[in-house]
C-alpha atoms as a PDB file:
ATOM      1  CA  UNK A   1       0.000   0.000   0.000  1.00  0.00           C
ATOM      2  CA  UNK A   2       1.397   3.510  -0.588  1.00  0.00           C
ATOM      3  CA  UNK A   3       2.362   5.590   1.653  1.00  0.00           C
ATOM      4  CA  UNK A   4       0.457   9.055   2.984  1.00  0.00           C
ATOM      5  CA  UNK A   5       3.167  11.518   2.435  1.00  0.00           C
ATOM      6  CA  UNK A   6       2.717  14.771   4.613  1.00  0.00           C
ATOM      7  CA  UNK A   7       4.907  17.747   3.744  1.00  0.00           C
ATOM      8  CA  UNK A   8       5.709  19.579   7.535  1.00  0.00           C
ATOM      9  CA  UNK A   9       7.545  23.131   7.481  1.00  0.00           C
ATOM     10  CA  UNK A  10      10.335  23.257   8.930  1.00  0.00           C
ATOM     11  CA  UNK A  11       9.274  26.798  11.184  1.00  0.00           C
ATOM     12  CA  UNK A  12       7.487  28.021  14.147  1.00  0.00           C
ATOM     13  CA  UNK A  13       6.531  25.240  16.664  1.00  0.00           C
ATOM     14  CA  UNK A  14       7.327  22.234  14.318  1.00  0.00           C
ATOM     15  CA  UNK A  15      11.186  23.065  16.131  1.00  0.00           C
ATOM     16  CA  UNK A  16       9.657  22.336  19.339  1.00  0.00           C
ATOM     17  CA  UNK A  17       6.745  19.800  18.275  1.00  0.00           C
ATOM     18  CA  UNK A  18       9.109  17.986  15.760  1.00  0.00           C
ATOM     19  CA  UNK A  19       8.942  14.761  18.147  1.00  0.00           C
ATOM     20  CA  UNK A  20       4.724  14.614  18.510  1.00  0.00           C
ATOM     21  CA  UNK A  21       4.627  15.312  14.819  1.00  0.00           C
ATOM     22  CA  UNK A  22       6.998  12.667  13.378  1.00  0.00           C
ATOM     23  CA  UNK A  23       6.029   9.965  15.835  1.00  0.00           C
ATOM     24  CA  UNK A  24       2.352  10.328  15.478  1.00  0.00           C
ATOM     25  CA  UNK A  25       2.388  10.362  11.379  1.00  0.00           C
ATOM     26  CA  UNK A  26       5.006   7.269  11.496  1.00  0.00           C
ATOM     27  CA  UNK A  27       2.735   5.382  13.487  1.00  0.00           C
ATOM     28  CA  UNK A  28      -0.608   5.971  11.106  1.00  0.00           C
ATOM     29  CA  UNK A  29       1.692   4.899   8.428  1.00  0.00           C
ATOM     30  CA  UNK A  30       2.796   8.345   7.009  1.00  0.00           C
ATOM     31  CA  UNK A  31       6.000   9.474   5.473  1.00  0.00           C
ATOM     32  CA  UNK A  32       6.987  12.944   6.902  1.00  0.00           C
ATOM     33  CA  UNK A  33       8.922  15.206   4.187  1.00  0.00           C
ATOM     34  CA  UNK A  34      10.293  18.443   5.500  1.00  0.00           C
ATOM     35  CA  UNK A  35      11.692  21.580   3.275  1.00  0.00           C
ATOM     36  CA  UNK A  36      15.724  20.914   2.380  1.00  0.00           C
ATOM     37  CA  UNK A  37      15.867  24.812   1.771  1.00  0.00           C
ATOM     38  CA  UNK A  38      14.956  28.459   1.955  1.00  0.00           C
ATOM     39  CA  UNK A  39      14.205  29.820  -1.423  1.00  0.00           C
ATOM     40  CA  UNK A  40      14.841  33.437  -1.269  1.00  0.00           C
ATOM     41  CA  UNK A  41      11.667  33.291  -4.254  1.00  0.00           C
ATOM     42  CA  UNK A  42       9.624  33.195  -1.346  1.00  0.00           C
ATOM     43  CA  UNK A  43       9.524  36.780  -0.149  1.00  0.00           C
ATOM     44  CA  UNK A  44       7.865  36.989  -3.447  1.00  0.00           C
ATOM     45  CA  UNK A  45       4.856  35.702  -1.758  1.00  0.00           C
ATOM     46  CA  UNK A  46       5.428  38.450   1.122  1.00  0.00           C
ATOM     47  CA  UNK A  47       2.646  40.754   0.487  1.00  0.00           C
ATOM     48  CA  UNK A  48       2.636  42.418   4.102  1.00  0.00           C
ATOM     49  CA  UNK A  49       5.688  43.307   6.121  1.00  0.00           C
ATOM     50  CA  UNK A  50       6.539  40.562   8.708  1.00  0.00           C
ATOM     51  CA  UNK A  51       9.373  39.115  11.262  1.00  0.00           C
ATOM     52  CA  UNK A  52      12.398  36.947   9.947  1.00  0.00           C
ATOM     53  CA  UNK A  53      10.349  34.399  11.606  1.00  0.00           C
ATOM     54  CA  UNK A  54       7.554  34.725   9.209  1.00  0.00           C
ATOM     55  CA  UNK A  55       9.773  35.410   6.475  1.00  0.00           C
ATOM     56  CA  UNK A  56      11.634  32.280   6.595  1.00  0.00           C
ATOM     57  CA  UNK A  57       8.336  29.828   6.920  1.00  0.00           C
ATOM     58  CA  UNK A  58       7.521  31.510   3.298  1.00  0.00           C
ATOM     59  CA  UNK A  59      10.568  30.513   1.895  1.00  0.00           C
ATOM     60  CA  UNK A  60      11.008  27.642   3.120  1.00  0.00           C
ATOM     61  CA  UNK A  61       7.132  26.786   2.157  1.00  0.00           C
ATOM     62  CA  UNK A  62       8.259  27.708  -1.299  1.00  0.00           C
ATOM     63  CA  UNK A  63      10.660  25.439  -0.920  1.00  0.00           C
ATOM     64  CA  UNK A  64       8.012  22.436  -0.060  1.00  0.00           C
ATOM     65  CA  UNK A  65       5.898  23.531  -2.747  1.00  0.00           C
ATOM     66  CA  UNK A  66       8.185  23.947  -5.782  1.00  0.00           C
ATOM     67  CA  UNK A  67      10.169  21.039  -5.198  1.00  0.00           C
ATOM     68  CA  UNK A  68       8.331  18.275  -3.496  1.00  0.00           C
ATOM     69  CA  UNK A  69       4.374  19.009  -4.069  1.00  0.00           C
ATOM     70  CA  UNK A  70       4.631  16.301  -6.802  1.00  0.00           C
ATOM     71  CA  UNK A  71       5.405  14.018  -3.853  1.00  0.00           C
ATOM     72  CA  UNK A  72       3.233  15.095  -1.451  1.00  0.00           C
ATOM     73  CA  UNK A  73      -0.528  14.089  -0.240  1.00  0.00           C
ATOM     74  CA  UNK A  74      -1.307  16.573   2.645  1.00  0.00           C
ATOM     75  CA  UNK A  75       0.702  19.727   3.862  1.00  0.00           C
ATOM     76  CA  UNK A  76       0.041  19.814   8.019  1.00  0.00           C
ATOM     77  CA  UNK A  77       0.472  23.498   8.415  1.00  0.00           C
ATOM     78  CA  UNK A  78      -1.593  23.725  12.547  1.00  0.00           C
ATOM     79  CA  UNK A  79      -2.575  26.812  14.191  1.00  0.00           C
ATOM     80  CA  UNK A  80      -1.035  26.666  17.394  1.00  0.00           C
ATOM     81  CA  UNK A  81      -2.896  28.504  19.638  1.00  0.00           C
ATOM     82  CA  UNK A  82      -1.814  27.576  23.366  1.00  0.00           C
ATOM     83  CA  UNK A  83       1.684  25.754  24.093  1.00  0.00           C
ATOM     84  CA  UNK A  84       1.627  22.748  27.158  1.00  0.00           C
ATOM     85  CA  UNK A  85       1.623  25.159  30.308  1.00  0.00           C
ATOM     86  CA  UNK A  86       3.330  21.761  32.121  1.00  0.00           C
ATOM     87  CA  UNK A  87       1.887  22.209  35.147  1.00  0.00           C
ATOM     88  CA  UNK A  88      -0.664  20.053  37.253  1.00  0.00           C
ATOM     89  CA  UNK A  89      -3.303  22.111  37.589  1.00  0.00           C
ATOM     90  CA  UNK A  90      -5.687  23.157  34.925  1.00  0.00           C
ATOM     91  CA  UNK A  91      -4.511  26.452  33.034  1.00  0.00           C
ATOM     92  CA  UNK A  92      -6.919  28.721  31.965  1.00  0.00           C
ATOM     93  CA  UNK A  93      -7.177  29.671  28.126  1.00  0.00           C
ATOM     94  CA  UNK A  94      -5.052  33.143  27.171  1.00  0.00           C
ATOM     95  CA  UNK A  95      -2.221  32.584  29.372  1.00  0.00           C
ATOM     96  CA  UNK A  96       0.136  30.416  26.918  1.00  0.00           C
ATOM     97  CA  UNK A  97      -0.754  32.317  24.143  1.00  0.00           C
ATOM     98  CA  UNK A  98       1.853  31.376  20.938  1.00  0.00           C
ATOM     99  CA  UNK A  99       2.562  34.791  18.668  1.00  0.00           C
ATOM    100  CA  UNK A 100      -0.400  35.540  16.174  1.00  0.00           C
ATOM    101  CA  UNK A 101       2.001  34.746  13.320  1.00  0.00           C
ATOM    102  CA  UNK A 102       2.192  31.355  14.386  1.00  0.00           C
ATOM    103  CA  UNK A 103      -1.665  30.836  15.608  1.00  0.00           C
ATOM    104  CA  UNK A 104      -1.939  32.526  11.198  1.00  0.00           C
ATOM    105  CA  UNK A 105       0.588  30.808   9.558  1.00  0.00           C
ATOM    106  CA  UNK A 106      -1.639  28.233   7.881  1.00  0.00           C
ATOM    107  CA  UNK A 107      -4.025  30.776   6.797  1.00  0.00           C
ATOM    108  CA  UNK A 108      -1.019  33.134   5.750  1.00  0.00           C
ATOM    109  CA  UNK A 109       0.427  30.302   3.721  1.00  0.00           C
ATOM    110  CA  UNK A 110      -2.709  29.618   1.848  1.00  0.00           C
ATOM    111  CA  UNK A 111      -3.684  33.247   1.078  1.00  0.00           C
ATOM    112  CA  UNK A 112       0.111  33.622  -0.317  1.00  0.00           C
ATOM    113  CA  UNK A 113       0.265  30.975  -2.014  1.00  0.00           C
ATOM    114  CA  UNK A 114      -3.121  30.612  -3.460  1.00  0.00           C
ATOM    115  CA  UNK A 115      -2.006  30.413  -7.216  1.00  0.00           C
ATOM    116  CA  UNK A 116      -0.629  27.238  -6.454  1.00  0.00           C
ATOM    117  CA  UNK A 117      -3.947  25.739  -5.808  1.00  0.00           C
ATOM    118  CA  UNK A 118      -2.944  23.423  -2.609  1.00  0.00           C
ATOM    119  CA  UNK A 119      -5.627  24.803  -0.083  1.00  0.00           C
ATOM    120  CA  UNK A 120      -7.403  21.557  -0.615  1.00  0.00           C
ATOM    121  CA  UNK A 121      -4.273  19.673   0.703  1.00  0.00           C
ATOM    122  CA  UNK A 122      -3.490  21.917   3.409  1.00  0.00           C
ATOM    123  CA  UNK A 123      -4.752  20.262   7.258  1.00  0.00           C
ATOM    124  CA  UNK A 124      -4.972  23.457   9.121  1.00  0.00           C
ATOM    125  CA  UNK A 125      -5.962  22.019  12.303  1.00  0.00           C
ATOM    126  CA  UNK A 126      -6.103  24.442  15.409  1.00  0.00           C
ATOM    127  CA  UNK A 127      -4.383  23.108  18.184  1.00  0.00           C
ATOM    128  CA  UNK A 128      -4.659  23.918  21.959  1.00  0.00           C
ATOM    129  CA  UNK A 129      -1.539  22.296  24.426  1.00  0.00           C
ATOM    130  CA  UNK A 130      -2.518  24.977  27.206  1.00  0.00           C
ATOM    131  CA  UNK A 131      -3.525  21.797  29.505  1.00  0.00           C
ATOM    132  CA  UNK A 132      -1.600  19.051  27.957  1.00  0.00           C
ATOM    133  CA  UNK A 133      -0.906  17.176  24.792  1.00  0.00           C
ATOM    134  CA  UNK A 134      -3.389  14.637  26.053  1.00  0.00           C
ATOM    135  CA  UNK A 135      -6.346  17.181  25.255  1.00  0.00           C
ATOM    136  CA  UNK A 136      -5.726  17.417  21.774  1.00  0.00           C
ATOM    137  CA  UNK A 137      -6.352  13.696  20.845  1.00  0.00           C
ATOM    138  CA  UNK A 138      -9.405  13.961  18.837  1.00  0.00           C
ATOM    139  CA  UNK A 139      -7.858  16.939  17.328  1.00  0.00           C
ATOM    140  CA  UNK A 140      -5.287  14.165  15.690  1.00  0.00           C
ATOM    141  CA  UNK A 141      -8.301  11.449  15.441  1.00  0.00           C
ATOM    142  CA  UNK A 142      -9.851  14.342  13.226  1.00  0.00           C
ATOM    143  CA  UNK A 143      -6.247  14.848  11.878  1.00  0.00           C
ATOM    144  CA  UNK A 144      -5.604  10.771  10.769  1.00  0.00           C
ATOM    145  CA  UNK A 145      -9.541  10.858   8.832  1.00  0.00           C
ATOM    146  CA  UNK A 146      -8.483  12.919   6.725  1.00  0.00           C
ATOM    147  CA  UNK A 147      -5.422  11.432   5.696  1.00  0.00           C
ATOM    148  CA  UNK A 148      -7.605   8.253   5.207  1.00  0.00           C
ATOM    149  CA  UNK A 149      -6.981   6.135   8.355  1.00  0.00           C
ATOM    150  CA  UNK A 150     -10.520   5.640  10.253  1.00  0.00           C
ATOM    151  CA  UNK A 151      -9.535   2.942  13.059  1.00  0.00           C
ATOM    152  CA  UNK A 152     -10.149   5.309  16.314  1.00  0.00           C
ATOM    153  CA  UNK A 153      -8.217   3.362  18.871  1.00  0.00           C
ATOM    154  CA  UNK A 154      -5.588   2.812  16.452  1.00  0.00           C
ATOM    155  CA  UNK A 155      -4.962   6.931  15.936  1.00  0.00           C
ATOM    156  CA  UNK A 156      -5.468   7.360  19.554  1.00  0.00           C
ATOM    157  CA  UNK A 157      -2.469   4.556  20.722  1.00  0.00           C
ATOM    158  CA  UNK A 158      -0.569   6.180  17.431  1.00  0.00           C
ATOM    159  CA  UNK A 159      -1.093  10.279  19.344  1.00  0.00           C
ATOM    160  CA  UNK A 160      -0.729   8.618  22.567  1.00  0.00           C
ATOM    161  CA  UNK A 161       2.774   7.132  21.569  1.00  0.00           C
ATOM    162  CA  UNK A 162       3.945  10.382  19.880  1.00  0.00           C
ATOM    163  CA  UNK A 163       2.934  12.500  23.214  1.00  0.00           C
ATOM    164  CA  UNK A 164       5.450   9.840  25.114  1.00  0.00           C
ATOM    165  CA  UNK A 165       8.163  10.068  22.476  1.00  0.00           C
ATOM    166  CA  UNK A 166       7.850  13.777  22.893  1.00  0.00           C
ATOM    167  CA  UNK A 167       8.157  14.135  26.675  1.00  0.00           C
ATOM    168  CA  UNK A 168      11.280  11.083  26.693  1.00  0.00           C
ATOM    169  CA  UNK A 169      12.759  14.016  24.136  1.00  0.00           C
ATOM    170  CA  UNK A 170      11.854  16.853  26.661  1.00  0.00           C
ATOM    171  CA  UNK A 171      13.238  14.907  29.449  1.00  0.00           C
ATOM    172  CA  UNK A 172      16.446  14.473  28.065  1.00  0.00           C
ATOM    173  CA  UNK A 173      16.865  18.127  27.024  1.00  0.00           C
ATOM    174  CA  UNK A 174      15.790  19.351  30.864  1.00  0.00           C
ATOM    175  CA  UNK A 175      18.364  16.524  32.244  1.00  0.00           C
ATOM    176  CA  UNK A 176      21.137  18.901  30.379  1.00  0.00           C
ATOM    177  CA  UNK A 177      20.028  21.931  31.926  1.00  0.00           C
ATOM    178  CA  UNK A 178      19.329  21.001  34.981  1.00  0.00           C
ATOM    179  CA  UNK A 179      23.321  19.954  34.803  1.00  0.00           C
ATOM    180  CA  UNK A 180      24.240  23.203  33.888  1.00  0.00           C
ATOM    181  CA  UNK A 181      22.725  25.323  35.564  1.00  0.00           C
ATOM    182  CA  UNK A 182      23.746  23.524  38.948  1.00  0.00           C
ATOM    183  CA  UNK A 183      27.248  23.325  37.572  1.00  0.00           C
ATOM    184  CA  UNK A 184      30.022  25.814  38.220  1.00  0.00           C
ATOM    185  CA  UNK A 185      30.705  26.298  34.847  1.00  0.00           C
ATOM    186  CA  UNK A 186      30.183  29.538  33.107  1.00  0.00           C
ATOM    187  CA  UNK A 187      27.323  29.177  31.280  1.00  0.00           C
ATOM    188  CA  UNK A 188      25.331  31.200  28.159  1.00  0.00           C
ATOM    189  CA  UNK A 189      21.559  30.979  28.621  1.00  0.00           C
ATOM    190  CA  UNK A 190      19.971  31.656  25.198  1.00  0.00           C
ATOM    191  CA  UNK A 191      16.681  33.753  24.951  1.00  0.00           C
ATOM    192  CA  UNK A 192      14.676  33.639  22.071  1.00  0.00           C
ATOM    193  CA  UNK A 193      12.149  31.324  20.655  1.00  0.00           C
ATOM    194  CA  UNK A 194      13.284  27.864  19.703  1.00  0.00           C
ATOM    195  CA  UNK A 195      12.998  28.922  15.731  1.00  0.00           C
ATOM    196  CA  UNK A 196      14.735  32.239  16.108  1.00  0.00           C
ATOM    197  CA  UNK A 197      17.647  30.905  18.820  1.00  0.00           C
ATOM    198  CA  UNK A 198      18.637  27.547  18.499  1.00  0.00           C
ATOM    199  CA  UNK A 199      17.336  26.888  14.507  1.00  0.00           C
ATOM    200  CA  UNK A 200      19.996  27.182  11.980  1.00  0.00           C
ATOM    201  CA  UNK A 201      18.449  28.887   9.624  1.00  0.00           C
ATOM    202  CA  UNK A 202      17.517  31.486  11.603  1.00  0.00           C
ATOM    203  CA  UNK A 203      20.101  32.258  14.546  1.00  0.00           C
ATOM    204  CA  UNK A 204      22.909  32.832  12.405  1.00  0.00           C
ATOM    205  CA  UNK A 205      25.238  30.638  14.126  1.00  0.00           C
ATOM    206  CA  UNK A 206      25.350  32.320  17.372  1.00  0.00           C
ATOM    207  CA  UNK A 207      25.698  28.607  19.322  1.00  0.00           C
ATOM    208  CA  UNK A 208      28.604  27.792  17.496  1.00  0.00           C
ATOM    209  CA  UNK A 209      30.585  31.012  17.528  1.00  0.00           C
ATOM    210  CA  UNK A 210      30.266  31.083  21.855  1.00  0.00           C
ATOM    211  CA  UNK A 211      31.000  27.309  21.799  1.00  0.00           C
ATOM    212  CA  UNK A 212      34.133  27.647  19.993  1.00  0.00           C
ATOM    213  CA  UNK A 213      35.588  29.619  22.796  1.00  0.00           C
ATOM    214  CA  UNK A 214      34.875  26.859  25.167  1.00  0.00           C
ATOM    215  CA  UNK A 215      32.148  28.176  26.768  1.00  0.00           C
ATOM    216  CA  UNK A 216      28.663  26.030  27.553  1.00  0.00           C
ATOM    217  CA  UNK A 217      25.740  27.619  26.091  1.00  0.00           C
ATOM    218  CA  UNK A 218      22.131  26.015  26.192  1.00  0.00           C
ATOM    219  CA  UNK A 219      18.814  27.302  25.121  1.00  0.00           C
ATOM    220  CA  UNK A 220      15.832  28.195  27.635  1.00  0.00           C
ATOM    221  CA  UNK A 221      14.062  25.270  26.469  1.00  0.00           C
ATOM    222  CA  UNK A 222      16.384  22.818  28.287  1.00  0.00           C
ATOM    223  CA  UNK A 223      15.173  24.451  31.585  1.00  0.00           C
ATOM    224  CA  UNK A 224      12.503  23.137  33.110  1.00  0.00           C
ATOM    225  CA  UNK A 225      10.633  26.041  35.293  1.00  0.00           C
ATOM    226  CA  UNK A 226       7.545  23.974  36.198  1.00  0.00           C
ATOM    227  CA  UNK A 227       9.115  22.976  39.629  1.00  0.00           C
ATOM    228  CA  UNK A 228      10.032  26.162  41.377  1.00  0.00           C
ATOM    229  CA  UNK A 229       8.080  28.222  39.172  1.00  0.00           C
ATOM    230  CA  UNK A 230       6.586  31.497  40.778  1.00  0.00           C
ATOM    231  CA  UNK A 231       5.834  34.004  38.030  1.00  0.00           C
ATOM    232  CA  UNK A 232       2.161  34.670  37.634  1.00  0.00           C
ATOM    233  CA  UNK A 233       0.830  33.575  34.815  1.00  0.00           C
ATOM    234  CA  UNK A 234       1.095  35.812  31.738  1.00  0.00           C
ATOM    235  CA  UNK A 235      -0.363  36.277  27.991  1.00  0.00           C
ATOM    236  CA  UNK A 236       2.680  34.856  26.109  1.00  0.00           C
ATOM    237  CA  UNK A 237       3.754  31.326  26.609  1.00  0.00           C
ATOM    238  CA  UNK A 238       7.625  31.895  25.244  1.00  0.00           C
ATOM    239  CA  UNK A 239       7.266  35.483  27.513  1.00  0.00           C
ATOM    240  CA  UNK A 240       6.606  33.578  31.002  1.00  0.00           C
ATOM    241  CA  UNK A 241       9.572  31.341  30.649  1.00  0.00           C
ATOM    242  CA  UNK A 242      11.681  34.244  29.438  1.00  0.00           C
ATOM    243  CA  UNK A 243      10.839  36.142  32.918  1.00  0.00           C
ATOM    244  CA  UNK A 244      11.153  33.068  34.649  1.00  0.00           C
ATOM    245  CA  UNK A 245      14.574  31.922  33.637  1.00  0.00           C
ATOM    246  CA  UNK A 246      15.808  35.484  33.457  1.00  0.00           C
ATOM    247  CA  UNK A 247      15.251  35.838  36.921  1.00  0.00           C
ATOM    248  CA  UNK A 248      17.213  32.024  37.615  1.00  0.00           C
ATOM    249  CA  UNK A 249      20.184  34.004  35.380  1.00  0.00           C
ATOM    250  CA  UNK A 250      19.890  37.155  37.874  1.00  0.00           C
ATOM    251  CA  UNK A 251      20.059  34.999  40.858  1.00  0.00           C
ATOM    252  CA  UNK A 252      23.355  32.415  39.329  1.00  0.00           C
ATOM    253  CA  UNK A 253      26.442  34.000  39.826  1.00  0.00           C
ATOM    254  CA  UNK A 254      27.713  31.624  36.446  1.00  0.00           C
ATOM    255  CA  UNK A 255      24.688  32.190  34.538  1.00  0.00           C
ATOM    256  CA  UNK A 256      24.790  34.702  31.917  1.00  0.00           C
ATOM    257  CA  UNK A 257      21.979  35.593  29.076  1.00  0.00           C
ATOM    258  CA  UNK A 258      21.853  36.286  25.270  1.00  0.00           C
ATOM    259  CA  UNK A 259      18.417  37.471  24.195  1.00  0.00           C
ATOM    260  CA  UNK A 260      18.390  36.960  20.141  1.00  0.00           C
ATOM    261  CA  UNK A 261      14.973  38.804  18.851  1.00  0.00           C
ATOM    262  CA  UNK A 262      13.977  40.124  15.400  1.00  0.00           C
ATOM    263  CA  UNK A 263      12.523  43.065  14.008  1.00  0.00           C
ATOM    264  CA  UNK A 264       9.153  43.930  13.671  1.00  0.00           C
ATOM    265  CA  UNK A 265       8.622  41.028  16.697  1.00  0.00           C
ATOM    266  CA  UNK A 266       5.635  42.013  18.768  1.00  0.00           C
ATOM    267  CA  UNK A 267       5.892  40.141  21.888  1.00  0.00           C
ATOM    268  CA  UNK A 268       9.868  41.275  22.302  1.00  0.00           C
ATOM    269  CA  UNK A 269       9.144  44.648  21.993  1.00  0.00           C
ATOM    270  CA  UNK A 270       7.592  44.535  24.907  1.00  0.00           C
ATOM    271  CA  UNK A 271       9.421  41.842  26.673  1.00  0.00           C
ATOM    272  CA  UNK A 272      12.383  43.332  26.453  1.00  0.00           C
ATOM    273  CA  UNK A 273      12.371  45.849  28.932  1.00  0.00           C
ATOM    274  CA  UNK A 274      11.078  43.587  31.864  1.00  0.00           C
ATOM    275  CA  UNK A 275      13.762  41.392  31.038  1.00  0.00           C
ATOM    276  CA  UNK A 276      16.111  44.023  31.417  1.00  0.00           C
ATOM    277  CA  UNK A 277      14.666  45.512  34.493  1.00  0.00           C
ATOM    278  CA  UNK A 278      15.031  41.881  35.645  1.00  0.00           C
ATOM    279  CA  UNK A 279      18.627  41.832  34.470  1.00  0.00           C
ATOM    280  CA  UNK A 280      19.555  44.735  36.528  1.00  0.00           C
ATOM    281  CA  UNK A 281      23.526  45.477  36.517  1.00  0.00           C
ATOM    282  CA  UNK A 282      23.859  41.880  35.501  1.00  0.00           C
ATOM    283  CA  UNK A 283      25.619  41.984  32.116  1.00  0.00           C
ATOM    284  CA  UNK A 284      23.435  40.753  29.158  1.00  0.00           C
ATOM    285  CA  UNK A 285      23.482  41.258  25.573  1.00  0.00           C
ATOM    286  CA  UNK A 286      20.364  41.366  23.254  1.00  0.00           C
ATOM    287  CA  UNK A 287      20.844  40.835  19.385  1.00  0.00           C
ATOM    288  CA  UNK A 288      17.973  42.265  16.980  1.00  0.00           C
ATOM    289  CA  UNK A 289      18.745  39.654  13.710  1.00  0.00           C
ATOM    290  CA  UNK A 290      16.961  39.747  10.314  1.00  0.00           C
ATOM    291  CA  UNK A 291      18.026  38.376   6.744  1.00  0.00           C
ATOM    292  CA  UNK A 292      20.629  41.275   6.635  1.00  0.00           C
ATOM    293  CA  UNK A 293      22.617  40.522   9.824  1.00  0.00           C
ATOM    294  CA  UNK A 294      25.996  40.138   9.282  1.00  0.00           C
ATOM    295  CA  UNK A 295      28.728  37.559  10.803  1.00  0.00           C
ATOM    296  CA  UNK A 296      31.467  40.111  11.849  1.00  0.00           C
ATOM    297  CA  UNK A 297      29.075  42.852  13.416  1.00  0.00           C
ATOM    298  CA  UNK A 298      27.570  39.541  15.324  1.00  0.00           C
ATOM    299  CA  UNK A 299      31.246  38.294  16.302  1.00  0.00           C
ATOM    300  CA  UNK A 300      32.289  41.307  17.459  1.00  0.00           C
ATOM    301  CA  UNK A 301      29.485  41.744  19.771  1.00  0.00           C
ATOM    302  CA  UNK A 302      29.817  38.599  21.541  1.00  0.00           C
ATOM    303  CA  UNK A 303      33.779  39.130  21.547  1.00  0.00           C
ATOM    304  CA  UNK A 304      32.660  42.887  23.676  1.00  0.00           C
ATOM    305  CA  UNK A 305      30.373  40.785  25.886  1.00  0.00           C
ATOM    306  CA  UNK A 306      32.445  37.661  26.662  1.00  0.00           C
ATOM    307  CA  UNK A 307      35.159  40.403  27.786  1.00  0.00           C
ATOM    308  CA  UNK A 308      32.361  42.258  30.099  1.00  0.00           C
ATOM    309  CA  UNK A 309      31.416  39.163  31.455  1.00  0.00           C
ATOM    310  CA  UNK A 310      35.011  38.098  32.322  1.00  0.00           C
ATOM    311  CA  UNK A 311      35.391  41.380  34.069  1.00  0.00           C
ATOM    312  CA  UNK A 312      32.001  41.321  35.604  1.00  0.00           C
ATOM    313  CA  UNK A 313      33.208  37.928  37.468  1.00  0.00           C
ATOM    314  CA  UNK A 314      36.675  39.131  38.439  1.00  0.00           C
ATOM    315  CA  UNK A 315      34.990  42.279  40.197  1.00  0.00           C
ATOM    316  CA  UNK A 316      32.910  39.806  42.068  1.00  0.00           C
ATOM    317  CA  UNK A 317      35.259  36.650  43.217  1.00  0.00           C
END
């Protein structure tokens, strides 16, 4: 029998849902095929200013689309509305709130690229993790119909085996923070969203350059905040662990941050001064990246902070 294929881009949440995604199609039977590249072609298909976020979804979409859609059945493109608050207790709904860019992009996609004539193969499912991915299994019941499978305890052991693969993944990520943190190593906390700070296409490398001086950095996703968190919750899902881990950097004498945001990014523009209020005299460095950013001013700005932070510590042994 041939295979579903179902073309996944390679942006937004998919960096942080990649696990839930790929298990749960595997297990219906599914072949997952991701974008290789981002055409530049894409901002062709930009017909309203947005973030480098946004920007690189529609190239690498245009990627999908020019050179695979010969291949491939369904595009799932979900509105993610609410992330996994991971906490016991029931969360209410608006206080894990994802960006409206990502909550849009399936409905951007389709509106951009409507000469194409793939709405039909586009499963735009909205999706709610504020309370767990457990609450979302008919979503993915709803999900495997229309791909063609109808056997209802076999999609929900498939989504119920994807939500496990997904947390052994999470648990293995929070194991390596947990080390650092507690360690006595000088450490980098990254800030940002996983597809602006630890993707590839979009961080420009920033991981690398720190780690080839020798020094640890790890994203805020490895830190798990859900057992000593006390931040109220907040509007933005990304913004309550940024306040909540900024204020774990504050407090760690070998902690030190690196917010990477983008222009024209909503959420940061006003996130940015709590987590500077939070950061006090602590030094921190924020870098503002779009498609323009370039390697040297970028190196020489971690150089400048890597020599503040070395000072900072001497001052206070």
């Amino acid at each position: 029998m041939k295979k579903v294929k179902i073309g996944i881009n390679n942006s937004f949440y998919t960096h942080n849902l990649f696990p839930l995604y790929y298990h749960f199609f595997s297990n219906i039977g599914c072949e997952i095929i991701i974008p290789a590249n981002q055409n530049i072609k894409g901002l062709n298909y930009e017909f309203s200013q947005f973030c480098y976020p946004m920007q690189l979804s529609l190239m690498l979409f245009y990627d999908l689309i020019t050179t695979k859609n010969d291949m491939i059945d369904y595009y799932f493109v979900p509105a993610i509305f609410e992330m996994d608050a991971e906490k016991n207790e029931i969360q209410r709904l608006d206080f894990n709130c994802a960006c409206a860019f990502v909550t849009g992009e399936p409905y951007i996609l389709k509106q951009a690229f409507k000469e194409f004539n793939i709405s039909d193969k586009i499963i735009a499912t909205s999706l709610n993790f504020n309370n767990g991915y457990e609450k979302e299994v008919n979503s993915f019941i709803k999900i495997a119909n229309k791909v063609g499978i109808k056997d209802e305890q076999f999609i929900i052991d498939a989504y119920f085996d994807a939500i496990n693969k997904q947390k052994e993944v999470q648990k293995k990520l929070y194991s390596i923070g947990n080390e650092a943190i507690n360690s006595n190593e000088l450490t980098i906390i990254l800030f940002g969203r996983t597809y602006n700070s630890t993707s590839n296409l979009a961080n420009k490398g920033i991981h690398k350059k720190i780690a080839s001086k020798g020094i640890r950095v790890i994203p805020i996703d490895m830190i798990d905040i859900s057992r000593y968190d006390k931040v109220d919750r907040m509007y933005w899902e990304i913004g309550h662990k940024i306040i909540r881990i900024a204020e774990l950097v504050k407090e760690n004498k070998n902690l030190f941050a690196i917010y990477i945001t983008n222009f024209s990014c909503a959420p940061d523009s006003m996130l940015l001064n709590t987590f500077n209020n939070i950061m006090g005299n602590k030094p921190s460095l924020t870098l503002e990246l779009d498609s323009h950013s370039a390697d040297a001013g970028i190196n020489t700005r971690i150089d400048a902070f890597l020599d503040i932070i070395n000072n900072y510590r001497r001052n206070f042994e």
